[in-house]
N, C-alpha and C. Protein backbone atom coordinates (compact mmCIF):
# COMPACT_ATOMS: atom_id res chain seq x y z
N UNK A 1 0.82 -1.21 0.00
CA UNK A 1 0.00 0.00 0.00
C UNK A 1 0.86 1.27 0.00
N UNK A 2 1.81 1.25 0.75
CA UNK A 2 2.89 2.23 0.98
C UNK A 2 3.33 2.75 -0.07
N UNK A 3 3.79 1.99 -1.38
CA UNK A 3 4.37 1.66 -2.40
C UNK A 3 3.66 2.21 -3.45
N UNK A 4 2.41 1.71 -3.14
CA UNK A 4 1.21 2.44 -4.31
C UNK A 4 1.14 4.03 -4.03
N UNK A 5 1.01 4.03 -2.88
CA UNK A 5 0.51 5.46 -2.53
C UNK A 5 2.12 5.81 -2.79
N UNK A 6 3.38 5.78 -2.65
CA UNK A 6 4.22 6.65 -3.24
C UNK A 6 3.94 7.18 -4.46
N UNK A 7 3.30 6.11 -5.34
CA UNK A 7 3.84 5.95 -6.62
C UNK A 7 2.80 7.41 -6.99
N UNK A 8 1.54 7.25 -6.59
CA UNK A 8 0.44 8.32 -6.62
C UNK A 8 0.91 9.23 -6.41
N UNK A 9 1.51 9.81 -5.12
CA UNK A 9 1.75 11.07 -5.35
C UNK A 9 3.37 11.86 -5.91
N UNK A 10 4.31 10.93 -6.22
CA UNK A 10 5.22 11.21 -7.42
C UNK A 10 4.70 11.95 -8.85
N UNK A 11 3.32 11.23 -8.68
CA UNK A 11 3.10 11.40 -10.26
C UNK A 11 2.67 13.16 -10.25
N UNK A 12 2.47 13.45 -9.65
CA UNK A 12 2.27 15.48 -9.82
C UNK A 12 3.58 16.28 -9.77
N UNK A 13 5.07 15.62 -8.55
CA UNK A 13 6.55 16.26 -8.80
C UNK A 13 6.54 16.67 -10.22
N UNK A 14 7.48 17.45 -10.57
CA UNK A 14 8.30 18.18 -11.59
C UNK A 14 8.57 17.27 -12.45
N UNK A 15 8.82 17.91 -13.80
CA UNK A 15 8.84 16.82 -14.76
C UNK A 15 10.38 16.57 -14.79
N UNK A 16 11.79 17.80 -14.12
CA UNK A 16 12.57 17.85 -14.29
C UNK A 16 13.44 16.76 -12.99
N UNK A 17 12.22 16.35 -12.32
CA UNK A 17 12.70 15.43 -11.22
C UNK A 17 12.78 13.92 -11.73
N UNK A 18 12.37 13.38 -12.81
CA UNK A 18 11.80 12.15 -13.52
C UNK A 18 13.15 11.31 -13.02
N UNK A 19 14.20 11.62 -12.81
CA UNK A 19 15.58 10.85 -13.38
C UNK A 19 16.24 11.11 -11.61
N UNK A 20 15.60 12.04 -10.82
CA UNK A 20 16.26 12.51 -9.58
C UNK A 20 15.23 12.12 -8.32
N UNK A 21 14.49 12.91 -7.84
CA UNK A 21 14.07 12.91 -6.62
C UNK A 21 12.73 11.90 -6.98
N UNK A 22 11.84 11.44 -7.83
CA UNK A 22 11.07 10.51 -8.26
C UNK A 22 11.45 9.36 -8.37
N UNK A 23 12.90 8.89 -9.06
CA UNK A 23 13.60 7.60 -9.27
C UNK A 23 13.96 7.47 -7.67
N UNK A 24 14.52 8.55 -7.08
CA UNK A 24 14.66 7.95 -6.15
C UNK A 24 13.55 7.00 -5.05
N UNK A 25 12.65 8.14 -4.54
CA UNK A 25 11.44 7.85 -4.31
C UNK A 25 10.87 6.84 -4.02
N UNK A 26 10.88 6.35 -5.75
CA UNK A 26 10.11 5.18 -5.98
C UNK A 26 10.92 3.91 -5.92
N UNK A 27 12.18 3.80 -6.47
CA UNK A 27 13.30 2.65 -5.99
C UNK A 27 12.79 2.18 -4.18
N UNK A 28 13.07 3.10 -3.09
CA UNK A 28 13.31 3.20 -2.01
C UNK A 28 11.88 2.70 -1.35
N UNK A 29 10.89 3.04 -2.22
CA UNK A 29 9.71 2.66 -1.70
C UNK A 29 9.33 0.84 -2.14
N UNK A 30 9.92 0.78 -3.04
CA UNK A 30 10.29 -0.87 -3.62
C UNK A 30 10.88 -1.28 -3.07
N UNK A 31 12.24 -0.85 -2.62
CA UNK A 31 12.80 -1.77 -2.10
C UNK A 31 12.12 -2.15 -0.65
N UNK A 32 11.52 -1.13 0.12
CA UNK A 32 11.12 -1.94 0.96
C UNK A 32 10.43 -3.60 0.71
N UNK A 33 9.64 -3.53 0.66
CA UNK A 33 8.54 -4.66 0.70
C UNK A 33 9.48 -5.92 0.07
N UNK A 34 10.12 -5.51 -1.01
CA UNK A 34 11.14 -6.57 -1.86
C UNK A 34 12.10 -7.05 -1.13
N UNK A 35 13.11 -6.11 -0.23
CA UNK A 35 13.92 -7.04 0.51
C UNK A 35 13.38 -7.82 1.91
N UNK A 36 12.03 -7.25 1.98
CA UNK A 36 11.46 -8.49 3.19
C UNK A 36 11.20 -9.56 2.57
N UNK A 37 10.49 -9.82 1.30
CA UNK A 37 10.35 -10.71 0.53
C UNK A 37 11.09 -11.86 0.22
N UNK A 38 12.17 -11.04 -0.27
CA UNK A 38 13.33 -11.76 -0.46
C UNK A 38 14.43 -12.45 0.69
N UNK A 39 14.50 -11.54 2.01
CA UNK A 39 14.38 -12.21 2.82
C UNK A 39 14.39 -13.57 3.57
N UNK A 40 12.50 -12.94 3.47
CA UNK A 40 11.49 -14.09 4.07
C UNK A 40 11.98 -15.41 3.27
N UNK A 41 12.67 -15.61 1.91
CA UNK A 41 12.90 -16.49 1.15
C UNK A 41 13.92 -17.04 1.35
N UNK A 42 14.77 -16.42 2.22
CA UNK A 42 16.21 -16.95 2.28
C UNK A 42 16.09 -18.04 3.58
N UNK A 43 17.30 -19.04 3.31
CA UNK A 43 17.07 -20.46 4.01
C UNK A 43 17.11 -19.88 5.78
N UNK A 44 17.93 -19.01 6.33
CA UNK A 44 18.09 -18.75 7.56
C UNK A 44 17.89 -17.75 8.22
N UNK A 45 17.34 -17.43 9.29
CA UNK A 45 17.02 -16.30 9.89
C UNK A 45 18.23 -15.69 9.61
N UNK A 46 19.48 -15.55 10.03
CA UNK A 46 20.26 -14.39 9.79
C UNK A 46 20.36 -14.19 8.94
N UNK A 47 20.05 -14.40 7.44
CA UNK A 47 19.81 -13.98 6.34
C UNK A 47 18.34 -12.62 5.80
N UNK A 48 17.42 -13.68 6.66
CA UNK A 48 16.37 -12.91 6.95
C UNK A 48 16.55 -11.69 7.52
N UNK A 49 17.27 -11.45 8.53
CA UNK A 49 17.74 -10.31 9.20
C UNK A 49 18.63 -9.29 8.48
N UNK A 50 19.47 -9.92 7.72
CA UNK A 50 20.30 -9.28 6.69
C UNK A 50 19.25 -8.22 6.27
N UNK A 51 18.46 -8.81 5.01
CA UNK A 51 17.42 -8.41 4.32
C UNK A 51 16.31 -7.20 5.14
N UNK A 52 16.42 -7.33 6.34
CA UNK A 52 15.10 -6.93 6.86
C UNK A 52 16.22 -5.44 7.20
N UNK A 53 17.02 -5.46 7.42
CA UNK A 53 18.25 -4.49 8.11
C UNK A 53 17.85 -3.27 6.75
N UNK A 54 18.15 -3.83 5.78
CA UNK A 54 18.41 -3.42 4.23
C UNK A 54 17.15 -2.49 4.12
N UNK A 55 15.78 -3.21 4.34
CA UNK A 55 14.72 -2.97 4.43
C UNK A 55 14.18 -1.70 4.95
N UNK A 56 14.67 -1.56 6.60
CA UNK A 56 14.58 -1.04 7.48
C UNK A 56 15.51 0.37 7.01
N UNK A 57 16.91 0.53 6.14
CA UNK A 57 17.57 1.03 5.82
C UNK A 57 16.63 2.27 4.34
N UNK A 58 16.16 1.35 3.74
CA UNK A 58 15.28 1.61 2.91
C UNK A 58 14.01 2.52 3.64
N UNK A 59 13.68 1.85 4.37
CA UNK A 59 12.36 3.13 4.95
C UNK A 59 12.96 4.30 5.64
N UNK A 60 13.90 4.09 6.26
CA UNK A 60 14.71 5.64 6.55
C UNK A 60 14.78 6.39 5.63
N UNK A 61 15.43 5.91 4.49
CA UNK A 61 16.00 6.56 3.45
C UNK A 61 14.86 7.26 2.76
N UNK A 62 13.45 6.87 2.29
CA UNK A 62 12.46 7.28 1.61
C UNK A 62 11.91 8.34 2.89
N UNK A 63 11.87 8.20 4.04
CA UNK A 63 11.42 9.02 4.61
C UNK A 63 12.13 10.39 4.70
N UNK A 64 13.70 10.71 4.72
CA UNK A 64 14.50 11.44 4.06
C UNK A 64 14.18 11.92 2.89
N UNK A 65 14.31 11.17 1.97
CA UNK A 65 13.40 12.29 0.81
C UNK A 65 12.02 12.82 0.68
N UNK A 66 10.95 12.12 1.07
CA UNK A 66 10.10 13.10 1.53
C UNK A 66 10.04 14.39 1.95
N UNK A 67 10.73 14.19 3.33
CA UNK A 67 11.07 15.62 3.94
C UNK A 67 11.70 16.37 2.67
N UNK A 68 12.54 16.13 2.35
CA UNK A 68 13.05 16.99 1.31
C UNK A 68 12.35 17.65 0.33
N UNK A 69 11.16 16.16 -0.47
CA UNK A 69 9.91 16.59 -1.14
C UNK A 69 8.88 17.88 -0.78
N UNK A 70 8.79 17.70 0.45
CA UNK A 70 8.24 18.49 1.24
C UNK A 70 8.63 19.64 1.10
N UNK A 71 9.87 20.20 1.63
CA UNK A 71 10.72 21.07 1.91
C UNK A 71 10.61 22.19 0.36
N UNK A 72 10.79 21.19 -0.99
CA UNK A 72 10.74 22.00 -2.06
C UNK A 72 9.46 22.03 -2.64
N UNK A 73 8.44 21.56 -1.14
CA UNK A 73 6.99 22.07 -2.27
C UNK A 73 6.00 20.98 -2.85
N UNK A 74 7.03 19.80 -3.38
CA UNK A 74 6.41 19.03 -4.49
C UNK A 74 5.61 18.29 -3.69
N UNK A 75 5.43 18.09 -2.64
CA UNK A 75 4.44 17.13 -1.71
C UNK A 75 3.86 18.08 -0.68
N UNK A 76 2.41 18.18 -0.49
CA UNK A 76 1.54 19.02 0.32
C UNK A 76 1.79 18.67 1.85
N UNK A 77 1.53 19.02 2.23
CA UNK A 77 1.70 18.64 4.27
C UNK A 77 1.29 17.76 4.46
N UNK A 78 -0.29 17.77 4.17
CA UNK A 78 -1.29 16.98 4.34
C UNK A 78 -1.19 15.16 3.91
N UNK A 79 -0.59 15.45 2.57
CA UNK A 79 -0.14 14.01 1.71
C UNK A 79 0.92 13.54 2.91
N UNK A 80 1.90 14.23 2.70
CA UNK A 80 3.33 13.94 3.89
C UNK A 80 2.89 13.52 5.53
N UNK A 81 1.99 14.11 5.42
CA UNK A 81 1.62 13.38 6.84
C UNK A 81 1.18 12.15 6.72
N UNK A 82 0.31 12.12 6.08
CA UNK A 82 -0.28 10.41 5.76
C UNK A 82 0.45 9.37 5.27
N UNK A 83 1.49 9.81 4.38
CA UNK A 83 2.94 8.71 4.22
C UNK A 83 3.74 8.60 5.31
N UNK A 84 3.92 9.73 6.11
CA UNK A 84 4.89 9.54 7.45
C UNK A 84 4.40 9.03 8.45
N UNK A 85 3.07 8.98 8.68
CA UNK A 85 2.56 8.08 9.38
C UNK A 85 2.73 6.52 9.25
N UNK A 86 2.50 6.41 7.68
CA UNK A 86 2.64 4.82 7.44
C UNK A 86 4.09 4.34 7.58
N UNK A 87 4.98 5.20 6.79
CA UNK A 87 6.32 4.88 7.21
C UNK A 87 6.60 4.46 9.09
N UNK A 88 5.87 5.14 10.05
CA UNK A 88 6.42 4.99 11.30
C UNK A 88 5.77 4.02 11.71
N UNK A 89 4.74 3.49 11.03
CA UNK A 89 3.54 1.95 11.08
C UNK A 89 4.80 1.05 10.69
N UNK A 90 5.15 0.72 9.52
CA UNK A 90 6.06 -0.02 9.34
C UNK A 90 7.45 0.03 9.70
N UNK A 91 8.00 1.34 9.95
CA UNK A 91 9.47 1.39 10.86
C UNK A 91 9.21 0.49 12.15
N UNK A 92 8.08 0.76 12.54
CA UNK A 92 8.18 0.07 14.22
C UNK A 92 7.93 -1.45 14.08
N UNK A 93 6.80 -1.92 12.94
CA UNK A 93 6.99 -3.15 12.66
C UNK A 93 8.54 -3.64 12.10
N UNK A 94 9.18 -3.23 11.76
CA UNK A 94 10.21 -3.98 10.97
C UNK A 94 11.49 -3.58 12.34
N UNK A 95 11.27 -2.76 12.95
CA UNK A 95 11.90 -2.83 14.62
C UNK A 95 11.67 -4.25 15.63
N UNK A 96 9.87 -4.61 15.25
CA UNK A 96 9.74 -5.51 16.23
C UNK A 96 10.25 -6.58 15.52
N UNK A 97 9.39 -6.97 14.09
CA UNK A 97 10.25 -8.14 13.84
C UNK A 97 11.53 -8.37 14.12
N UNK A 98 12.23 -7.45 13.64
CA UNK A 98 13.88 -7.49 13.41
C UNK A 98 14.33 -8.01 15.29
N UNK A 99 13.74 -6.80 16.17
CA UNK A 99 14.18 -7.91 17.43
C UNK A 99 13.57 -8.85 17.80
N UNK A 100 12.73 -9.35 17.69
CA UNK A 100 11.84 -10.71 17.77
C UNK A 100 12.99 -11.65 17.16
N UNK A 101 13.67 -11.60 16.22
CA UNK A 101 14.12 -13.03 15.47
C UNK A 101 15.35 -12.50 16.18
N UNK A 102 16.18 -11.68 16.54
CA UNK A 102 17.27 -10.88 16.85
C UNK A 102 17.93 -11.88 18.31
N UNK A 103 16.07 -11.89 18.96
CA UNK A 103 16.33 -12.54 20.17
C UNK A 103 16.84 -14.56 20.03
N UNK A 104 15.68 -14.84 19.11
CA UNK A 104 15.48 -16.16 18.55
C UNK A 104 16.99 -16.67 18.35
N UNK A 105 18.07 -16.19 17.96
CA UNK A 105 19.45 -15.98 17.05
C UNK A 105 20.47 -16.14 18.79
N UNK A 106 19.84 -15.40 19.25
CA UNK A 106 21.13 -15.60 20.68
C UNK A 106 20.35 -16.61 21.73
């Protein structure tokens, strides 16, 4: 859902952003969900953890450009709030998982 709704409101940014702050964006918002995926696929939890780290790395990072989005305009308050909300829905999930299996491991 996260992912979709990036993709939605990219599509009004600047046309001169297509290759910059949009590619980024939208990579970062993929990669989330993909490296849990991929992950979840791998034979061993610390692999899993690898992936989920990456993940977790990934939702920082998109939440960083937002703000930035923000900052120059191309995203309304209102929109930015409702993605930063979801981002901190899934930061804290991918916190608990990550120590849940973190513990499992020692």
């Amino acid at each position: 859902n996260l992912t979709t709704k990036i993709y939605e409101a990219t599509k009004s940014f600047p046309t001169e952003e297509k290759f910059g702050l949009i590619s980024q964006i939208r990579r970062c918002s993929v990669s989330i969900p993909s490296n849990i995926a991929e992950g979840w696929a791998r034979n061993t939890t610390k692999e899993y953890l690898r992936f989920l780290y990456i993940s977790r790395g990934s939702i920082t990072e998109l939440e960083t450009q937002l703000i930035i989005a923000l900052n120059l305009k191309y995203i309304d308050k209102n929109n930015f709030d409702l993605l930063a909300e979801q981002i901190k829905s899934i930061h804290m999930m991918l916190n608990k998982l990550i120590s849940t299996l973190s513990a499992k491991l020692n």
